[in-house]
Protein backbone atom coordinates (compact mmCIF):
# COMPACT_ATOMS: atom_id res chain seq x y z
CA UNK A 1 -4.83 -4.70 -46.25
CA UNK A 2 -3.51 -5.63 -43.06
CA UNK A 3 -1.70 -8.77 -44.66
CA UNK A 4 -0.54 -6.84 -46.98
CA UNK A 5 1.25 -4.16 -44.59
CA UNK A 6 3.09 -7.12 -42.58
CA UNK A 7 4.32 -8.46 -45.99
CA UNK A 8 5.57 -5.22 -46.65
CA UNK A 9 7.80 -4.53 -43.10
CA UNK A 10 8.90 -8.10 -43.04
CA UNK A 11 10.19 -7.38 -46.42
CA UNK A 12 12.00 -3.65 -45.31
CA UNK A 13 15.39 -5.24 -46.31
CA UNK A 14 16.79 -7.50 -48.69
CA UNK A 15 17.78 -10.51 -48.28
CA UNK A 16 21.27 -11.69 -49.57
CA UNK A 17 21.86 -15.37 -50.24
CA UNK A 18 25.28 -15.72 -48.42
CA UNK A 19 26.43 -19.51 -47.68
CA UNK A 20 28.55 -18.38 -44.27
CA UNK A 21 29.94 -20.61 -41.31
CA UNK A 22 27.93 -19.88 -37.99
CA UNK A 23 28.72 -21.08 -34.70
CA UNK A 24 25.96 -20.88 -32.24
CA UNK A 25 25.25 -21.84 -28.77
CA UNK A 26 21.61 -22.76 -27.42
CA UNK A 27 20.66 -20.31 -24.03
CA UNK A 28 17.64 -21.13 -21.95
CA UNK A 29 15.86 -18.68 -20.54
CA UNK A 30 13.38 -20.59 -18.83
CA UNK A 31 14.15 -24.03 -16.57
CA UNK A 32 14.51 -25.93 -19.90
CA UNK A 33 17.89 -27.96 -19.25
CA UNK A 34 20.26 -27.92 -22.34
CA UNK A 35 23.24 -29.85 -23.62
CA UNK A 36 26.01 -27.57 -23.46
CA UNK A 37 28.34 -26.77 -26.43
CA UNK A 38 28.98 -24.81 -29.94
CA UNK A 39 26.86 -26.14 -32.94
CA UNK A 40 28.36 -25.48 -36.08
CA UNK A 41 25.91 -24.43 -39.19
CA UNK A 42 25.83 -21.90 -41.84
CA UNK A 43 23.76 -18.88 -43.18
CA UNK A 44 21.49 -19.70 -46.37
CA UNK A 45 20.55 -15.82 -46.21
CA UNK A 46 21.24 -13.24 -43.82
CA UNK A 47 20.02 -9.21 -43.81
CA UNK A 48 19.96 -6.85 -41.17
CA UNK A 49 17.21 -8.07 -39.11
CA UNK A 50 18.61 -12.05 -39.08
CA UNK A 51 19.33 -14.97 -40.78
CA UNK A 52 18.35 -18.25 -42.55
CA UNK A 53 20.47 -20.68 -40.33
CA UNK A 54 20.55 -24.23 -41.46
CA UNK A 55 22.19 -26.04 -38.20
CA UNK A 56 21.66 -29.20 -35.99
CA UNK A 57 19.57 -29.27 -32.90
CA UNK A 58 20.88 -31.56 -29.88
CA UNK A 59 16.92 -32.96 -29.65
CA UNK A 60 13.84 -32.38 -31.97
CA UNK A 61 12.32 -32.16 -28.26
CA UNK A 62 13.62 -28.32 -28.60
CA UNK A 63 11.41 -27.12 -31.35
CA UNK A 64 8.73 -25.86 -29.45
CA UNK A 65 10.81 -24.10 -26.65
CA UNK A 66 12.95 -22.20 -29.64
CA UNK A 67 9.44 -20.96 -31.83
CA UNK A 68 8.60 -19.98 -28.19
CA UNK A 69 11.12 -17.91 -27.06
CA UNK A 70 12.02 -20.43 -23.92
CA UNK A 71 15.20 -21.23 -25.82
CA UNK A 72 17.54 -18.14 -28.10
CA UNK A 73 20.64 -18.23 -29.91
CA UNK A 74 24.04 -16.73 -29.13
CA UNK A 75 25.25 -16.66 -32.37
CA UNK A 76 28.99 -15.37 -34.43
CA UNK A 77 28.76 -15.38 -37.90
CA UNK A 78 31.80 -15.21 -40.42
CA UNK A 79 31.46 -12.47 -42.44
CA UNK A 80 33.97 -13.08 -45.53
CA UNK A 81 34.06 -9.65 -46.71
CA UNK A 82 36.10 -7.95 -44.85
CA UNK A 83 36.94 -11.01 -42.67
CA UNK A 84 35.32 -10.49 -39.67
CA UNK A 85 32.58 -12.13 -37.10
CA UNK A 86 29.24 -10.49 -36.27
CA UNK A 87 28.43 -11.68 -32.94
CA UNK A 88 24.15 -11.61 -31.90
CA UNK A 89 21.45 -12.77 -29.64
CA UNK A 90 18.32 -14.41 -31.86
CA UNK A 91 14.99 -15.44 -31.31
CA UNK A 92 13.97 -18.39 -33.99
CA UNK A 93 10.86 -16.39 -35.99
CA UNK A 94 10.13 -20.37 -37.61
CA UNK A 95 11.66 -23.80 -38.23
CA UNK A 96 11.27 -25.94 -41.61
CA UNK A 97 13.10 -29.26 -42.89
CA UNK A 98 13.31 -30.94 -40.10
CA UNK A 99 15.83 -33.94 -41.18
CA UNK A 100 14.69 -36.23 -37.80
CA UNK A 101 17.13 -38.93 -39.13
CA UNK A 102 20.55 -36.06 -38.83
CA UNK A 103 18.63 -33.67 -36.30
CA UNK A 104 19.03 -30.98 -39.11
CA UNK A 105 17.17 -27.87 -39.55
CA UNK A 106 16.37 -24.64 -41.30
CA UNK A 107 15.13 -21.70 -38.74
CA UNK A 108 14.36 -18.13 -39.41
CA UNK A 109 16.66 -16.01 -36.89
CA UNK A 110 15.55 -12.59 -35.91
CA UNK A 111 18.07 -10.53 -33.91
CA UNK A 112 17.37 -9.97 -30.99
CA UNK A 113 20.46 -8.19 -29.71
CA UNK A 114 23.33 -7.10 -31.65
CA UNK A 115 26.05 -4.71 -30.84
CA UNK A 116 26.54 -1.47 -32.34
CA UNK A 117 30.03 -2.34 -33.41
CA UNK A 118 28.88 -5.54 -35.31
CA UNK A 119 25.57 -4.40 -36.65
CA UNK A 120 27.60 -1.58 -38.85
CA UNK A 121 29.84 -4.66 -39.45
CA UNK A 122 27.05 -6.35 -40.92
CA UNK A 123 25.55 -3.07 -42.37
CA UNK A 124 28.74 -2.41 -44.20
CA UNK A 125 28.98 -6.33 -45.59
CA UNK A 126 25.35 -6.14 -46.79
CA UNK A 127 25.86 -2.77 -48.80
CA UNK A 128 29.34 -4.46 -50.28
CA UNK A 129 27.11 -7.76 -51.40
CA UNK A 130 24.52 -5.61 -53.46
CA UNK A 131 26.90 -3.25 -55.32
């Protein structure tokens, strides 16, 4: 029953499969020392509470530190419709296909901060896609 009510919120909102560029910067927020600079990935699906990002991580060395919370995301995601970015702080919720060869990744975002401004942004985006 439990299970059951957890499957339930996670599933509150629906997903839309968007393909979007994202550009996204790594933050510690521990003593974990980064490589600075802007990765560049995209959305797979996005809804109100975050996003499938498929990106590249500077070291596979990071995967622990991002499912624990040592390491977010500033994100800004292209919205195409109207043309606009969304701009948010994430948390990775899990990672899956890690390519080790290319450093490439899928991760489950959830927002952890987002602006009023650009959550409507996003609100009004999401409504567009299902109509």
């Amino acid at each position: 029953m439990i299970t059951q009510k957890l499957e339930e919120e996670r599933r509150e909102f629906d997903r839309i499969q968007e393909i979007m560029p994202v550009r996204y910067r790594l933050l510690s927020v521990s003593d974990i020392p980064l490589a600075d600079g802007v990765r560049d990935g995209q959305t797979i699906d996005i809804n109100p509470k975050g996003i499938l990002l498929s990106g590249t991580l500077p070291s596979l060395d990071l995967v622990v530190p991002l499912l624990t919370q040592k390491v977010l995301l500033s994100l800004e995601i292209r919205l195409p419709k109207p043309q606009t970015v969304v701009k948010a702080l994430a948390r990775v919720a899990w990672v899956e296909a890690v390519d080790e060869a290319r450093k490439q990744c899928t991760m489950g975002l959830a927002f952890n901060e987002i602006a009023l401004e650009d959550r409507e942004k996003l609100f009004e985006f999401l409504v567009l896609q299902q109509h």
